[in-house]
Protein backbone atom coordinates (compact mmCIF):
# COMPACT_ATOMS: atom_id res chain seq x y z
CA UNK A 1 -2.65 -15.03 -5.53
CA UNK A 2 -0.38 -15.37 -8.37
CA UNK A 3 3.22 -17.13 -8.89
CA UNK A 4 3.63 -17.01 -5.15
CA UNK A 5 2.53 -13.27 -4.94
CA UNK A 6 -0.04 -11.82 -2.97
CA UNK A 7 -1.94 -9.33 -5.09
CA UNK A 8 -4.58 -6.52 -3.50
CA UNK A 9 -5.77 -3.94 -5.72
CA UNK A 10 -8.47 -1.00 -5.87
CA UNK A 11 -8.53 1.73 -8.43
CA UNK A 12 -6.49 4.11 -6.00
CA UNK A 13 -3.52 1.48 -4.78
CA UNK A 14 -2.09 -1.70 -6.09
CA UNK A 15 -0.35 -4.01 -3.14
CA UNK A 16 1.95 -6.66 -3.91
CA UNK A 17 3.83 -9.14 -1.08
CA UNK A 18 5.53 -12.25 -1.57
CA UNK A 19 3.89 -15.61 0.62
CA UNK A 20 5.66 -18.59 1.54
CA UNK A 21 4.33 -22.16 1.07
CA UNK A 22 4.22 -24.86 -1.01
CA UNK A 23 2.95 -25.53 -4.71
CA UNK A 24 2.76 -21.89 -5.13
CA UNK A 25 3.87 -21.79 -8.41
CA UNK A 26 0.84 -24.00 -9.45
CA UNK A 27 -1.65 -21.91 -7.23
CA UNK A 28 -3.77 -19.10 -9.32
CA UNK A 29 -6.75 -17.70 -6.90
CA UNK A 30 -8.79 -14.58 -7.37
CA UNK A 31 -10.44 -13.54 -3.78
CA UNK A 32 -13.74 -11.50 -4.18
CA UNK A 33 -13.94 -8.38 -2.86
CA UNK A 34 -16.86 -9.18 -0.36
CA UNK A 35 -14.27 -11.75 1.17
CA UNK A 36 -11.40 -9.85 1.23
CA UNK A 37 -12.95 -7.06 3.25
CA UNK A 38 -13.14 -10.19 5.72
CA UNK A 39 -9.36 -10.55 5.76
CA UNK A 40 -9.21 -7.23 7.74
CA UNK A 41 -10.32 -9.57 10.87
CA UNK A 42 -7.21 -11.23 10.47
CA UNK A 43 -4.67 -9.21 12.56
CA UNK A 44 -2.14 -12.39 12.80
CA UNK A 45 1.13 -12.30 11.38
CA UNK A 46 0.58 -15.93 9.86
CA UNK A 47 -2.13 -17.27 7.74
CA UNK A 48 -2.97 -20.65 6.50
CA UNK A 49 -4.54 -20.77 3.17
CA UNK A 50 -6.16 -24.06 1.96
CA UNK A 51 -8.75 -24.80 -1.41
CA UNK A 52 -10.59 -27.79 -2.33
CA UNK A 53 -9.44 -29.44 -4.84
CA UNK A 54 -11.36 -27.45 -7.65
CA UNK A 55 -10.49 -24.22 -6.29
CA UNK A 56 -13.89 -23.17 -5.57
CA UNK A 57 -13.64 -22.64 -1.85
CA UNK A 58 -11.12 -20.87 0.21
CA UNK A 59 -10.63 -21.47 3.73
CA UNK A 60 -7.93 -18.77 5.64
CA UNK A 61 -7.19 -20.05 9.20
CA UNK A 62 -5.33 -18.72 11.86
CA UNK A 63 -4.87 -19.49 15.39
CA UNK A 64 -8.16 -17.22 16.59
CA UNK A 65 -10.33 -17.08 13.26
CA UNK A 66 -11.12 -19.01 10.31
CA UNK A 67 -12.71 -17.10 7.26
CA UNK A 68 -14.19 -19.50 4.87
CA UNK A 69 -15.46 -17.99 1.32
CA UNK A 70 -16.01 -18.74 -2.57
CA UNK A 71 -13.53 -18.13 -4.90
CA UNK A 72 -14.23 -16.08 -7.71
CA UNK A 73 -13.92 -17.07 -11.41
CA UNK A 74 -11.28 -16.55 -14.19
CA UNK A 75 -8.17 -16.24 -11.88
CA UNK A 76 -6.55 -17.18 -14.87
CA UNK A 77 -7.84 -14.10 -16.75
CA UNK A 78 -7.09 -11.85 -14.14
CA UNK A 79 -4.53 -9.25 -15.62
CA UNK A 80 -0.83 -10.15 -13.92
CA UNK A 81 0.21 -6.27 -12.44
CA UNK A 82 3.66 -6.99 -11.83
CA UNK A 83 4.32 -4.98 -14.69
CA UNK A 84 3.06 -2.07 -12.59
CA UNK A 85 5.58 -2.61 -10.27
CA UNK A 86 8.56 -1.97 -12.59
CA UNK A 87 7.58 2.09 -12.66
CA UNK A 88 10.58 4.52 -12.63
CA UNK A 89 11.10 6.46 -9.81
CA UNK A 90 13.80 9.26 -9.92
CA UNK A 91 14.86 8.71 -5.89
CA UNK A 92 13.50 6.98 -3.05
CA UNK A 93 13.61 8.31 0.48
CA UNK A 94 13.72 6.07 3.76
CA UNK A 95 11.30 7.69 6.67
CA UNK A 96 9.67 6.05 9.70
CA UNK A 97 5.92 5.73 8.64
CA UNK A 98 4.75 5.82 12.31
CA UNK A 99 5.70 9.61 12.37
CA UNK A 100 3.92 10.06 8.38
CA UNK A 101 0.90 8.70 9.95
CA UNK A 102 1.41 10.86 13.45
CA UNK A 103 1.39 13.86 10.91
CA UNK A 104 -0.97 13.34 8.59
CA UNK A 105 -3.30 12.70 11.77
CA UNK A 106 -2.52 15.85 13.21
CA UNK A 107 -2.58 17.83 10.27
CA UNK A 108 -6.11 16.06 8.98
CA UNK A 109 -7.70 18.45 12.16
CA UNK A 110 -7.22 21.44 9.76
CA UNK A 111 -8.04 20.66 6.66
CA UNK A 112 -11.54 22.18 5.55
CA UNK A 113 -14.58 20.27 3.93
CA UNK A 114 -12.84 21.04 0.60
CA UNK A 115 -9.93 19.58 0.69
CA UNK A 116 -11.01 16.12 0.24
CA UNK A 117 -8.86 14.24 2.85
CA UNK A 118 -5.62 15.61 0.24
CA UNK A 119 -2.98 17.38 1.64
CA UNK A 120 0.44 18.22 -0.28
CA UNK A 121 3.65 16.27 0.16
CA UNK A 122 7.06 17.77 -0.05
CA UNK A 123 10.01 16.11 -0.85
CA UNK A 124 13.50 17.68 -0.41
CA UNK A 125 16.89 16.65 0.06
CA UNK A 126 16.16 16.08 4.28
CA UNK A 127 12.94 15.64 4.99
CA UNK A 128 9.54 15.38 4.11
CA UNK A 129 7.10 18.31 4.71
CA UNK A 130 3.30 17.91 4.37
CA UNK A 131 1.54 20.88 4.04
CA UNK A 132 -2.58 21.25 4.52
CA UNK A 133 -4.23 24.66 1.95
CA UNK A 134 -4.71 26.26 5.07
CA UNK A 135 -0.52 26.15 5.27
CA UNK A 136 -0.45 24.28 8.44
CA UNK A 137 2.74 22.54 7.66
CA UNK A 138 4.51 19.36 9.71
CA UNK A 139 8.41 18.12 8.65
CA UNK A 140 9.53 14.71 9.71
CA UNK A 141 13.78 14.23 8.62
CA UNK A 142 14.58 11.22 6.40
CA UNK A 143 16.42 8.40 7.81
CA UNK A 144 19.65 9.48 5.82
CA UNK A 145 19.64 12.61 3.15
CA UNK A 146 18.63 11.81 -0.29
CA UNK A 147 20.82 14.73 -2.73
CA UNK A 148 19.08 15.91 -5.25
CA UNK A 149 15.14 15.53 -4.00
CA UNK A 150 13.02 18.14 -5.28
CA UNK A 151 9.63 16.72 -6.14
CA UNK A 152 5.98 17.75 -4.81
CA UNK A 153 2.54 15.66 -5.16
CA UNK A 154 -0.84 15.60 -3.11
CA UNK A 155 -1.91 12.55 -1.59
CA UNK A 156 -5.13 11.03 0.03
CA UNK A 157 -4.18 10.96 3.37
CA UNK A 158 -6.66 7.77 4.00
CA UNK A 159 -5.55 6.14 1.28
CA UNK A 160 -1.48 6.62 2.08
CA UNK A 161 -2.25 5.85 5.79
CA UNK A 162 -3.66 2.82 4.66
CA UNK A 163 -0.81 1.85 2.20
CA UNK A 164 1.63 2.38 4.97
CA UNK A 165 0.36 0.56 7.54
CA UNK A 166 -0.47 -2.14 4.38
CA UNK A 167 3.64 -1.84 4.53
CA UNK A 168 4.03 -3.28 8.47
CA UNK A 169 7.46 -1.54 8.88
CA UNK A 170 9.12 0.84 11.09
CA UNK A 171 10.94 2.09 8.32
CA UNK A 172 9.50 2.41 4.67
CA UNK A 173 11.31 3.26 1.45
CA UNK A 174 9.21 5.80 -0.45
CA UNK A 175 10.00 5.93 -4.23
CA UNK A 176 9.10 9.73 -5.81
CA UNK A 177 9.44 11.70 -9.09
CA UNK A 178 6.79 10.04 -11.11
CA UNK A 179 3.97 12.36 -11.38
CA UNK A 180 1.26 9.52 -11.05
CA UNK A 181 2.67 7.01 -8.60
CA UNK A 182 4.73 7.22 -5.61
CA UNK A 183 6.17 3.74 -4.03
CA UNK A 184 6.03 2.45 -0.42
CA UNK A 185 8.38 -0.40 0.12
CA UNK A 186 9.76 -3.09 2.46
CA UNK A 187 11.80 -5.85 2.01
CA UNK A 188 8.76 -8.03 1.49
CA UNK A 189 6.15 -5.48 -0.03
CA UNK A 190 5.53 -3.27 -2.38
CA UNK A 191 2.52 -1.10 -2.60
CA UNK A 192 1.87 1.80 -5.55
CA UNK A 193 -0.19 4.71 -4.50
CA UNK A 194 -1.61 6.91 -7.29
CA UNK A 195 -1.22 10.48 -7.08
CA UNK A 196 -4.45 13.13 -6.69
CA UNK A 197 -5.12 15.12 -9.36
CA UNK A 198 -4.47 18.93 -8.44
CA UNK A 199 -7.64 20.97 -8.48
């Protein structure tokens, strides 16, 4: 937690959401990873983050569960990613992630022990069509056309399942045309999803 951002990272997504409060501005706090596997449990909408007074403890409260952890050290050297977040994308696409996350759960039934959980993603000018090596294809139409979308990329279908559901939104703006990242946003997050390498 960082200048009144919410930062989640691994070395396939970066997550990013802005919190409301006060004294954010003066709040720098680096979760651990063995806690923050804990803040799965937390399905509410609203959580209440407190710290003793030398940010050593964290205690994350809502109204069924209370998750109570140490803090981990140099918060303060923690690298700040929000310059990851200022990637160029050449167009973004609005789609209902519900019916991404119907397909890719469909489609995951035919993919074969060597594809990895990666499928291929195609982006045209309507719609989005996700295609499994076996060619078992599913299309699902864009919320309004996007001209000039012509762009291709595999994904990890665990990993982009997670990021949208990460997202919380019926709708999700997808930003594509940079060969190593492709952007899921909301009006209140913004996650970065790196692209699998083709074999």
């Amino acid at each position: 937690i960082k200048n009144g951002l919410l930062f989640a990272s691994d070395a396939i997504k970066v997550y990013k959401t802005e919190i409301d409060g006060e004294n954010l501005d003066d709040i720098k706090l680096l979760i651990p990873p063995q806690l923050s596997t804990l803040l799965s449990c937390l399905s509410d909408e609203q959580v209440t983050v407190y710290t003793d007074k030398d940010n050593t403890l964290v205690e994350l409260v809502t109204d069924n569960i209370t998750v109570v952890g140490p803090l981990a050290e140099n918060a303060e050297g923690y690298p700040i990613m929000t310059d990851l977040f200022e990637q160029e994308f050449t167009h973004t696409v609005s789609i209902c992630g519900n019916q991404v996350i119907a397909a890719v759960d469909r489609l995951h039934l035919f993919l074969s022990a060597y594809d990895d959980g990666v499928m291929n993603f195609v982006f045209t000018e309507t719609e989005l069509s996700i295609c499994t090596s076996n060619k078992s294809i599913e299309s699902i139409p864009y919320v309004t056309p996007c001209e000039g979308v012509e762009f291709v990329c595999s994904l990890s279908c665990k990993h982009l399942k997670d990021a949208i559901t990460c997202a919380n939104s019926e709708i999700i703006e997808m930003g594509i045309g940079n060969n190593e990242l492709i952007s899921i946003t909301t009006p209140r997050t913004s996650i970065l999803l790196a692209v699998s390498e083709e074999e």
